[in-house]
Protein backbone atom coordinates (compact mmCIF):
# COMPACT_ATOMS: atom_id res chain seq x y z
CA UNK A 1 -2.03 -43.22 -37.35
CA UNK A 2 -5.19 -41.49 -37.98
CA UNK A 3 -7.47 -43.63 -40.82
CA UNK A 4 -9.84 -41.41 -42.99
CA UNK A 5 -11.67 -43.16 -45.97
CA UNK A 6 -11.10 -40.18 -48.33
CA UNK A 7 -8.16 -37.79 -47.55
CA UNK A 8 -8.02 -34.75 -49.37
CA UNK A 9 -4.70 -32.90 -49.70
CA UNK A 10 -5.32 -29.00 -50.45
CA UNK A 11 -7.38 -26.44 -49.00
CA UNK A 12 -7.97 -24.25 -52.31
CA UNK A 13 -11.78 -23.68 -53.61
CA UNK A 14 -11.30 -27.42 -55.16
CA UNK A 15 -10.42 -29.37 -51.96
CA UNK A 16 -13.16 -27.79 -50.33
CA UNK A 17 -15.55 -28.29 -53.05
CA UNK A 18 -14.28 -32.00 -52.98
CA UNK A 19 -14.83 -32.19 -49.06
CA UNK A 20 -18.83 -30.93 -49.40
CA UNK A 21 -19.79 -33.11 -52.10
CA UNK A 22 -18.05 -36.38 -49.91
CA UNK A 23 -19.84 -34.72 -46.77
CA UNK A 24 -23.40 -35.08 -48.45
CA UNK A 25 -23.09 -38.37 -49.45
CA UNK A 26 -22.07 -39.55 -45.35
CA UNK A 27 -18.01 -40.63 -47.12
CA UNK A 28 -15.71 -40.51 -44.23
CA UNK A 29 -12.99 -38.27 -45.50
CA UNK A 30 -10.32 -35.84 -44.12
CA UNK A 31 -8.76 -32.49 -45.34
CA UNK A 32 -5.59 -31.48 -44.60
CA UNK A 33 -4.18 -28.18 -45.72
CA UNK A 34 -0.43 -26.57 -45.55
CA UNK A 35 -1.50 -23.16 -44.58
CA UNK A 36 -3.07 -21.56 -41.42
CA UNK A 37 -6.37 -21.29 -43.32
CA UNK A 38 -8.37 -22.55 -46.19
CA UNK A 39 -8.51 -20.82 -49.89
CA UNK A 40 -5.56 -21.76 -51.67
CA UNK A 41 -4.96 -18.83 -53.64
CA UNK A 42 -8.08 -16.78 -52.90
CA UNK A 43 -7.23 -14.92 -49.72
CA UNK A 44 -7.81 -11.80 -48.58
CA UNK A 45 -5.45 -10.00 -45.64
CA UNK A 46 -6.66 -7.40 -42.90
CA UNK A 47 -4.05 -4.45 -43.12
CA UNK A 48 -4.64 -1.16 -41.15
CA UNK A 49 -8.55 -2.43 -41.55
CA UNK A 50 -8.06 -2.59 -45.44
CA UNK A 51 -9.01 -5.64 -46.54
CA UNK A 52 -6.46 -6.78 -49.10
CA UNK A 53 -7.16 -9.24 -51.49
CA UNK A 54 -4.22 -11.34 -52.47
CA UNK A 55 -4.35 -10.26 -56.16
CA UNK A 56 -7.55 -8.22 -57.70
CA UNK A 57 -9.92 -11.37 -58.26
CA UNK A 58 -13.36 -11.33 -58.67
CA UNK A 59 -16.56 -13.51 -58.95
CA UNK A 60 -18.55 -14.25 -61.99
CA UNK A 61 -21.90 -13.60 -60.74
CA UNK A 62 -23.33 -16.74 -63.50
CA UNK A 63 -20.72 -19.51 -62.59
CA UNK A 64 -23.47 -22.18 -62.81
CA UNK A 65 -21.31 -24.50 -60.18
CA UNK A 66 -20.31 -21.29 -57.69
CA UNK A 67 -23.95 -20.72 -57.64
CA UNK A 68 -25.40 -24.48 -56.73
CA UNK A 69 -22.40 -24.42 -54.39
CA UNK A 70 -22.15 -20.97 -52.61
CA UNK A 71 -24.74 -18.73 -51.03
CA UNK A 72 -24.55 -15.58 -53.14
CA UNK A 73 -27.02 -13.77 -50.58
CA UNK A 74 -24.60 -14.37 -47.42
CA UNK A 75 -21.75 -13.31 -49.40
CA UNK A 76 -23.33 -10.12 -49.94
CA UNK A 77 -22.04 -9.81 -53.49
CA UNK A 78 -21.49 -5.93 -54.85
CA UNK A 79 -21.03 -5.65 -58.42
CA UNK A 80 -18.91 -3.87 -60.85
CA UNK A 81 -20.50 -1.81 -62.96
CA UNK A 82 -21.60 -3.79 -66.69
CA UNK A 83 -18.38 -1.73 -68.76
CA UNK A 84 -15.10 -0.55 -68.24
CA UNK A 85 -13.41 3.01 -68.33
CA UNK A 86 -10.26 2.72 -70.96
CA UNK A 87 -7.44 5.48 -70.85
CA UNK A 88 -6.60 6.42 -74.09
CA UNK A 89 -5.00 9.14 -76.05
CA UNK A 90 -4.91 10.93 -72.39
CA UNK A 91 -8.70 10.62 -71.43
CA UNK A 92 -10.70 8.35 -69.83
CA UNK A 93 -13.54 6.83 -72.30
CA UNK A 94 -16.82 4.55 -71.28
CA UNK A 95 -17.42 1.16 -73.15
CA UNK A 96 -20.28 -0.34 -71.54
CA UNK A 97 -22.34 -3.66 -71.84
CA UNK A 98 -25.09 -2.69 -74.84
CA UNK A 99 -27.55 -5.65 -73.30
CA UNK A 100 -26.89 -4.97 -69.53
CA UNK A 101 -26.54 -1.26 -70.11
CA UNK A 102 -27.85 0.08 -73.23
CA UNK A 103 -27.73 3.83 -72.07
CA UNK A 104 -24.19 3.97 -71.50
CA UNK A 105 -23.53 1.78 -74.15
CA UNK A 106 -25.37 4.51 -76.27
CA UNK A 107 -22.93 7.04 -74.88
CA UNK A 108 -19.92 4.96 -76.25
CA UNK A 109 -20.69 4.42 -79.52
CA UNK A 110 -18.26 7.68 -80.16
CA UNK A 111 -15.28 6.28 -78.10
CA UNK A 112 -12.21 6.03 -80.68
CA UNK A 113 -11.81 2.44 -78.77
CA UNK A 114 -12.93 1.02 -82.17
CA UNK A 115 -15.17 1.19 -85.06
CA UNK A 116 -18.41 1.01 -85.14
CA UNK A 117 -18.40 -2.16 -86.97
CA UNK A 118 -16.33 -3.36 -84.36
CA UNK A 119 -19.14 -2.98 -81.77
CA UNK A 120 -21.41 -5.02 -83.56
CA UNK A 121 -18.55 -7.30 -84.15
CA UNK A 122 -18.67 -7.60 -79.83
CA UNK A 123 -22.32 -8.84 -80.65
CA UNK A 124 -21.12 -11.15 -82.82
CA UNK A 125 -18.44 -12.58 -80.22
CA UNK A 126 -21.38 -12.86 -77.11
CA UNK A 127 -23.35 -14.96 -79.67
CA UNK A 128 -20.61 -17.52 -80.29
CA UNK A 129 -19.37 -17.48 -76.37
CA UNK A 130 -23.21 -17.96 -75.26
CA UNK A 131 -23.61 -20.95 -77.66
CA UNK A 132 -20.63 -22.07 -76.31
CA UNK A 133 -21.63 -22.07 -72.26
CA UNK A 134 -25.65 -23.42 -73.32
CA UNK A 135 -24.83 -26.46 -75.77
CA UNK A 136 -21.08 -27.39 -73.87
CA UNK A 137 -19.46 -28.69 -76.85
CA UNK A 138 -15.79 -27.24 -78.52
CA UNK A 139 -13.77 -27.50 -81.59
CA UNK A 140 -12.12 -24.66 -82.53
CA UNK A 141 -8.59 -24.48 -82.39
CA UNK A 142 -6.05 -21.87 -81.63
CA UNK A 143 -5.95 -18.91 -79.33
CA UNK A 144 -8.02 -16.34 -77.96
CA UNK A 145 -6.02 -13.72 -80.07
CA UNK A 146 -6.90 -15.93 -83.65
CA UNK A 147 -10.17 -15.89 -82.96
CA UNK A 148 -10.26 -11.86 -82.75
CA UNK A 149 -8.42 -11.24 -85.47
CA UNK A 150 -10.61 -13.91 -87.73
CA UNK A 151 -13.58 -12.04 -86.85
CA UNK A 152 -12.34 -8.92 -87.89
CA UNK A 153 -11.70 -6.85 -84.93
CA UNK A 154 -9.72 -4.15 -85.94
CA UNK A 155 -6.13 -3.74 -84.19
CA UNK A 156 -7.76 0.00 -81.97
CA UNK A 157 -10.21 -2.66 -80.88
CA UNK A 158 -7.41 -5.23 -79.79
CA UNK A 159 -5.06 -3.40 -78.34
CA UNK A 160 -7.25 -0.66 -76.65
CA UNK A 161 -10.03 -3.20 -75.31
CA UNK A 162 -9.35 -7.13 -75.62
CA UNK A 163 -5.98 -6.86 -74.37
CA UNK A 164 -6.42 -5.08 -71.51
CA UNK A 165 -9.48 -6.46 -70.47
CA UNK A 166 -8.95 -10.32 -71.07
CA UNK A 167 -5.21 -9.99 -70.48
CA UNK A 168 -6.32 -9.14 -66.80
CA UNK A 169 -8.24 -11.76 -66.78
CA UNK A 170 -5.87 -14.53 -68.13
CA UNK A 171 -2.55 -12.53 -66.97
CA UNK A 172 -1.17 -12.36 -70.82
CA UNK A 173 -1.81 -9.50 -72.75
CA UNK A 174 -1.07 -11.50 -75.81
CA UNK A 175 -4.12 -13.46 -75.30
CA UNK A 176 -2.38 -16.96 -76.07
CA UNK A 177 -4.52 -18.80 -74.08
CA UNK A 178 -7.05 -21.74 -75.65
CA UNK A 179 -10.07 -19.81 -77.68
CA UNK A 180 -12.91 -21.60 -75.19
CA UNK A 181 -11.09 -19.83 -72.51
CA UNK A 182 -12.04 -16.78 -74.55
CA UNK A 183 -16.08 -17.65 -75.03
CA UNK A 184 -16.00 -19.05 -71.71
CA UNK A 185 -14.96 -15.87 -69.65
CA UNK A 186 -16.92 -13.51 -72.13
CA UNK A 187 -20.04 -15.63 -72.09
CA UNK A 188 -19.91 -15.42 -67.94
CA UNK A 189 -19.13 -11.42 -68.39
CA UNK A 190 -22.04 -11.43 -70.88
CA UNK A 191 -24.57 -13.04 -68.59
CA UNK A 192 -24.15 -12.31 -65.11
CA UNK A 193 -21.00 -9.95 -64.58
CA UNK A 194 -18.59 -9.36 -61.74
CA UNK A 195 -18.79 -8.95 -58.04
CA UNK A 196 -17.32 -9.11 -55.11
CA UNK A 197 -17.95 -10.38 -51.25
CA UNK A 198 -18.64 -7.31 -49.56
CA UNK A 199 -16.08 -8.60 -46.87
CA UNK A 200 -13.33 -9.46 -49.52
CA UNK A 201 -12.90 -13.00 -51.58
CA UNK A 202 -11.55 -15.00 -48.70
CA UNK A 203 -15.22 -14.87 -47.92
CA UNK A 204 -15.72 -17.72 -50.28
CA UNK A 205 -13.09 -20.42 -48.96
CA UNK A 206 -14.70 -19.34 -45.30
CA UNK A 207 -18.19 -19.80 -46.11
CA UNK A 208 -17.46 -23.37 -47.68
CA UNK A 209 -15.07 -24.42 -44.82
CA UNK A 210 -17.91 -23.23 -42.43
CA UNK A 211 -20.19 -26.20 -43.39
CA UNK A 212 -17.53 -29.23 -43.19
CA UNK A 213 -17.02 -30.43 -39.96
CA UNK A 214 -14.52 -28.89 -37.69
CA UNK A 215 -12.57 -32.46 -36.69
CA UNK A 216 -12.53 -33.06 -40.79
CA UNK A 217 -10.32 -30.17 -41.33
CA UNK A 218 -6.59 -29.84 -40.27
CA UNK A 219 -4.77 -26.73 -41.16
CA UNK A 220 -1.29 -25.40 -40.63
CA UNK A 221 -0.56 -29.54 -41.92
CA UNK A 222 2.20 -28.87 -44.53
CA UNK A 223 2.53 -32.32 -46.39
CA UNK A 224 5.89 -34.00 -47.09
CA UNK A 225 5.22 -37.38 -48.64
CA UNK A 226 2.00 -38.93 -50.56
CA UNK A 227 2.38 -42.79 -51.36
CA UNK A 228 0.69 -46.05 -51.12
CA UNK A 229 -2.62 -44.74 -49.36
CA UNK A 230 -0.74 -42.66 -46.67
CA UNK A 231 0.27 -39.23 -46.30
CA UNK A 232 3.19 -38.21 -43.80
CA UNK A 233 3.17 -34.54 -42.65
CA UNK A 234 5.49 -32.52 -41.98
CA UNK A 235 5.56 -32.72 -38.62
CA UNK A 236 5.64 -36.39 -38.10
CA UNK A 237 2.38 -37.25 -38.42
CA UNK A 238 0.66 -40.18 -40.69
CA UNK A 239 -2.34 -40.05 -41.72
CA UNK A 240 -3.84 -43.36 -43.93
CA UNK A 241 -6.73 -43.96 -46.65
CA UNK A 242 -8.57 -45.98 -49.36
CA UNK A 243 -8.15 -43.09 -51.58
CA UNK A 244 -6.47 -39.67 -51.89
CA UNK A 245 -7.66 -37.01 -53.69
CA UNK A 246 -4.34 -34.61 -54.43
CA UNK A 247 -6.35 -30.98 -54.24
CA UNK A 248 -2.52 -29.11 -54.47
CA UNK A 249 -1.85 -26.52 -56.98
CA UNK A 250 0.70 -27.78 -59.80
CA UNK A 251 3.88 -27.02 -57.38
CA UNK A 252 2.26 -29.08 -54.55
CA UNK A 253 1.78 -32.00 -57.33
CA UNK A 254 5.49 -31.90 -58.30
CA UNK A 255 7.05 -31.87 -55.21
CA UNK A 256 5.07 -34.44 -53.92
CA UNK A 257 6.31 -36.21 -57.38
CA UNK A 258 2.11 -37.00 -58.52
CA UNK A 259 2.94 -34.96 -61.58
CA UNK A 260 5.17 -35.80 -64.59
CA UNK A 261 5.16 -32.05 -66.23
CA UNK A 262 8.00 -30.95 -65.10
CA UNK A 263 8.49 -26.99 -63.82
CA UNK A 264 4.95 -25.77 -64.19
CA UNK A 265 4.62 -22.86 -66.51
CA UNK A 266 2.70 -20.15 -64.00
CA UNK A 267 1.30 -16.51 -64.73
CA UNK A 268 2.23 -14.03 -62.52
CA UNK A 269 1.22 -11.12 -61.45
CA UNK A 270 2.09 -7.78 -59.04
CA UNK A 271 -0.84 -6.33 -57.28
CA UNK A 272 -0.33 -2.54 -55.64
CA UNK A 273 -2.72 -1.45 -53.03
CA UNK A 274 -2.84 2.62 -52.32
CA UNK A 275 -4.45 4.84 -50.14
CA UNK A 276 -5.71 8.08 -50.98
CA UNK A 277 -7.69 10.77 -49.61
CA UNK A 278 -10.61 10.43 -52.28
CA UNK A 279 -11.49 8.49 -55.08
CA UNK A 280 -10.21 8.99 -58.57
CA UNK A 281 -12.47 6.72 -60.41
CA UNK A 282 -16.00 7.82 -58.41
CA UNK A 283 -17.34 4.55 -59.99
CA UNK A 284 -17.62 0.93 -58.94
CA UNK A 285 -16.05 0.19 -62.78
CA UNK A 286 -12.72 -1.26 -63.94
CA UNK A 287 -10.49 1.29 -65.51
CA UNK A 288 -7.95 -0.48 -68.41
CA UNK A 289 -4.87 1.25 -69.71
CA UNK A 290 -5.71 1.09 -73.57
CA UNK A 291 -2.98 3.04 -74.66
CA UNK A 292 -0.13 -0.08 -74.12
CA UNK A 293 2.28 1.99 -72.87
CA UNK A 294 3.76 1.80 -69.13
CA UNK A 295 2.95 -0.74 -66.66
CA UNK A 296 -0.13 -0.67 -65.43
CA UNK A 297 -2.75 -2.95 -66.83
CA UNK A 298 -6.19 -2.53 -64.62
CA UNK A 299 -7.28 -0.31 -61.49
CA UNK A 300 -10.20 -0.23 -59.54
CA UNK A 301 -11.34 1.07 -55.93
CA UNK A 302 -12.57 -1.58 -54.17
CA UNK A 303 -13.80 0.86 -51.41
CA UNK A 304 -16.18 2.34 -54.00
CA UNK A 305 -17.04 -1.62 -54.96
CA UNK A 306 -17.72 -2.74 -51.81
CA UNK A 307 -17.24 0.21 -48.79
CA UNK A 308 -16.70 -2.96 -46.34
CA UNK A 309 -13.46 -3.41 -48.07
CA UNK A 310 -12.18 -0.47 -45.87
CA UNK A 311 -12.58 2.93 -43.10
CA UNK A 312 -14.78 5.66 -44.95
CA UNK A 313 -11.60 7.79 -44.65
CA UNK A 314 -9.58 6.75 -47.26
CA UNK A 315 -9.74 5.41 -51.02
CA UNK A 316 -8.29 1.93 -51.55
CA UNK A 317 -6.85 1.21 -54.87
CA UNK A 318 -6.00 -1.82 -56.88
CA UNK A 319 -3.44 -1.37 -59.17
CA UNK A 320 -2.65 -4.42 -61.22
CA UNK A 321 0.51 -5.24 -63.20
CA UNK A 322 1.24 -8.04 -65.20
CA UNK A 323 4.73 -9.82 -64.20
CA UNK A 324 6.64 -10.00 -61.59
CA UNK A 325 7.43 -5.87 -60.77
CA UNK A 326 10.43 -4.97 -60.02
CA UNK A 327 11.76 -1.37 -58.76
CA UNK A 328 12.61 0.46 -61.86
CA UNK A 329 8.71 -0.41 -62.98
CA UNK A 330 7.20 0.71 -59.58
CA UNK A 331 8.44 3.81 -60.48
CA UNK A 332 7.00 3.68 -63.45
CA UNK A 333 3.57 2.69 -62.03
CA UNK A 334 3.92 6.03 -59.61
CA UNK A 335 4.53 8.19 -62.92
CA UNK A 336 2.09 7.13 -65.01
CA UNK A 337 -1.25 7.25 -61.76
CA UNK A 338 0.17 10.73 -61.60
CA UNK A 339 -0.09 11.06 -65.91
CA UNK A 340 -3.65 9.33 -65.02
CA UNK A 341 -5.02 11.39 -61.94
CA UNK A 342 -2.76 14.38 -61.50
CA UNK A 343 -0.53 16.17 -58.92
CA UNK A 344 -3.08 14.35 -55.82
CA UNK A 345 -1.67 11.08 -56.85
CA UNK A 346 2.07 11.88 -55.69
CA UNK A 347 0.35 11.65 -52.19
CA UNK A 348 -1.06 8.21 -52.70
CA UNK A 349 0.73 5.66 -49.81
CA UNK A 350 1.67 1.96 -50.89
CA UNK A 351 -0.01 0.25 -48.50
CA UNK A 352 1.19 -3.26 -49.72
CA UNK A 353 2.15 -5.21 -52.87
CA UNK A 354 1.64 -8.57 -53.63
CA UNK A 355 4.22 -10.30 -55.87
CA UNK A 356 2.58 -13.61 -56.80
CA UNK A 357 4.81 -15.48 -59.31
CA UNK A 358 1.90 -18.07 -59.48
CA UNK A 359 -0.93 -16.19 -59.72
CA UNK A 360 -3.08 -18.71 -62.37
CA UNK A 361 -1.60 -22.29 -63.77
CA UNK A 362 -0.51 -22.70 -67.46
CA UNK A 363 -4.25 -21.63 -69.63
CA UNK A 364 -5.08 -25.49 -70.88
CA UNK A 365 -8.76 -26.22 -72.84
CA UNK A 366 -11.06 -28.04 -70.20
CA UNK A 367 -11.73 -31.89 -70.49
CA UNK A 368 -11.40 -34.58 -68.37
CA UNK A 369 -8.50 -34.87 -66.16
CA UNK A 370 -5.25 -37.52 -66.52
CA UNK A 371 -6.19 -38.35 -63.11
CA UNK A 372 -9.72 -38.05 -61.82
CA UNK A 373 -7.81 -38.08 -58.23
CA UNK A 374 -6.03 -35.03 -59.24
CA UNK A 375 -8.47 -31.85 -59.01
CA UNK A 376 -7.62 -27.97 -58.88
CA UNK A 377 -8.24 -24.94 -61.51
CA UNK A 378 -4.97 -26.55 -63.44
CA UNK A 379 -7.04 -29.29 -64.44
CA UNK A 380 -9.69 -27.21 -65.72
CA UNK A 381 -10.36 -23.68 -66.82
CA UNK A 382 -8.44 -21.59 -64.58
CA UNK A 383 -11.30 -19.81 -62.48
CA UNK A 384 -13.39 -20.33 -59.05
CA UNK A 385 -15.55 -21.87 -61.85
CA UNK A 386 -13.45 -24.48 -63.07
CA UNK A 387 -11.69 -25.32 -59.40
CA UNK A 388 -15.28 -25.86 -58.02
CA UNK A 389 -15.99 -28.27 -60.81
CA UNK A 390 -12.64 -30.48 -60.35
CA UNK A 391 -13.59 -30.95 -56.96
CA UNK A 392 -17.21 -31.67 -57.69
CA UNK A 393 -15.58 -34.00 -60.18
CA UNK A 394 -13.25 -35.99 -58.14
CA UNK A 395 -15.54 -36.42 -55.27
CA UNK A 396 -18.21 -37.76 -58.39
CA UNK A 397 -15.43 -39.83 -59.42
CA UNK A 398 -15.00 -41.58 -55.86
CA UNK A 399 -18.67 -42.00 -55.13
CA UNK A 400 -19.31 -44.13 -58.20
CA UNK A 401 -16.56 -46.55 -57.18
């Protein structure tokens, strides 16, 4: 039976955050991870040379922990442009960043996305959110969508910006999620924006696993029992410990009976990838569907964001829907890009969807965990951000033992 002093079930961003923190310090430890490779839920497919990522995700370019942890210039991180494009009342209409790009911003003061008090009101919001990331402290209760509507935003402003936008974000338009979830992700948009890997997100889990050591790491090691400082795979094998660190998503924790919550309350999500002879958007930007109706919450090319992501010869297209899609709302999706881009859009090909009924864990305020041996985004704020911390935190947790 193979001994490790530290083994760490789960491959995600948190088991290998875990893993590189227990490296530096010279801990003998062990990860061992169900799937054929490392990144949990960030992932990213090669289809017909596309490169698919396994629901639109991106990285917040100020994460303070991604940043001590990952090398943003390897990753060769392209950016989204600092504002969105929002459909509305059948036209396309720029909001941009006023502090990251004041020209645009300028340009969409007319927008009928809101009032103009409402865009100082945004001003208002990145001064509580940055308070929030510098000083670290929290005590404001109830939801994301209480603390828009007690500042005043008007309901144009809610429906035709915050929900799209955030409800991407936290996959719930109805922005019922903790309020510091809300001045954490709009402080990090504030600050430092969005980007991706110019190769696709799996480009994060790869450059982490590429710094453990190779005889540390066992994928394609599905685990069937966790007890008494010894974990039994799947296929027979035992593997024993002084500790475990359980780096599973909420599902992995139940089944291997480590969590007491019962049938975990996921997000999910349907992610549409087309290809088309030329871009629609002709921007690296996000485009939001501010007018409520039909399906389709966010778009983007991620050929425009990062031309890596596929052949010059086609557009790629993210298409993001919120929920599980089924047929009858696939159709819709097709009817409303054609509403959006016109007659060229009935010639767009599904390359592939992603149904991913647990896309992000129940939205829970960050603190310390139950269980410091118990680490993943579900402990945390749901982001690369908060799984890198967990890790960082139960690896902390073991070396002061």
């Amino acid at each position: 039976m193979q001994r490790a002093d530290v083994i760490i079930v789960g491959g995600g961003l948190a088991g290998l955050a875990c893993a590189l923190e227990l490296q530096a310090a010279g801990v003998d430890y062990l990860l061992i991870e169900a799937a054929d490779s490392v990144g949990g839920r960030v992932r990213t497919d090669d289809v017909e040379g596309y490169r698919l990522d396994r629901g639109f995700q991106v990285l917040l370019k100020n994460y303070p922990e991604a940043n001590a942890v990952l090398d943003f210039d390897a990753l060769d991180l392209h950016p989204f442009e600092s504002g969105v494009l929002i459909r509305y009342d059948g036209a396309f209409h720029e909001v941009a960043d006023p502090w990251r790009a004041p020209i645009s911003a300028l340009r969409g003061l007319t927008a009928p996305i809101g009032t103009l008090k409402d865009k100082m009101r945004v001003g208002a919001l990145r001064k509580r959110a940055l308070s929030y990331l510098s000083d670290g402290r929290f005590s404001e209760d109830g939801t994301a969508a209480d603390v828009l509507v007690s500042m005043g935003f008007t309901d144009a402003m809610v429906n035709r910006f915050f929900r799209p936008f955030l409800g991407g974000v936290f996959l719930d338009r109805d922005l019922i999620v903790p309020a510091e979830m809300l001045y954490f992700v709009f402080g990090h948009f504030a600050l430092g924006g969005a980007a991706v890997p110019s190769s696709g997100m799996q480009a994060i889990p790869d450059q982490m696993v590429a710094r453990l050591d190779d005889h540390r790491v066992l994928t394609d090691t599905p685990v069937s029992r966790v007890e008494d400082g010894q974990v039994m795979s799947q296929k027979g094998e035992g593997f024993q410990a002084d500790h475990i660190v359980m780096a599973t998503d909420l599902n992995g924790l139940s089944a291997l009976n480590r969590s007491r919550s019962g049938v975990p309350n996921w997000r999910g999500v349907t992610c549409l990838y087309f290809l088309a002879d030329k871009d629609p958007v002709g921007r690296p930007t996000l485009v939001l569907n501010g007018e409520g109706a039909a399906p389709i919450n966010n778009l983007c090319v991620p050929t425009t964001v990062s031309p890596a992501y596929g052949p010059d010869d086609k557009a790629l297209i993210s298409v993001t829907v919120l929920g599980i899609a089924d047929e009858e709302i696939l159709a819709q999706v097709a009817g409303q890009l054609v509403s959006w881009y016109g007659p060229d859009a009935v010639g767009w090909r599904l390359l592939k969807a992603y149904y991913l009924p647990h896309a992000l864990p129940p939205a829970r305020s960050a603190g310390p965990p139950q269980n410091p041996l118990v680490c993943g985004d579900h402990t945390t704020h749901a982001s690369i951000e908060g799984a890198l911390l967990s890790g960082k935190r139960s690896a902390q947790h073991l070396l002061s033992l």
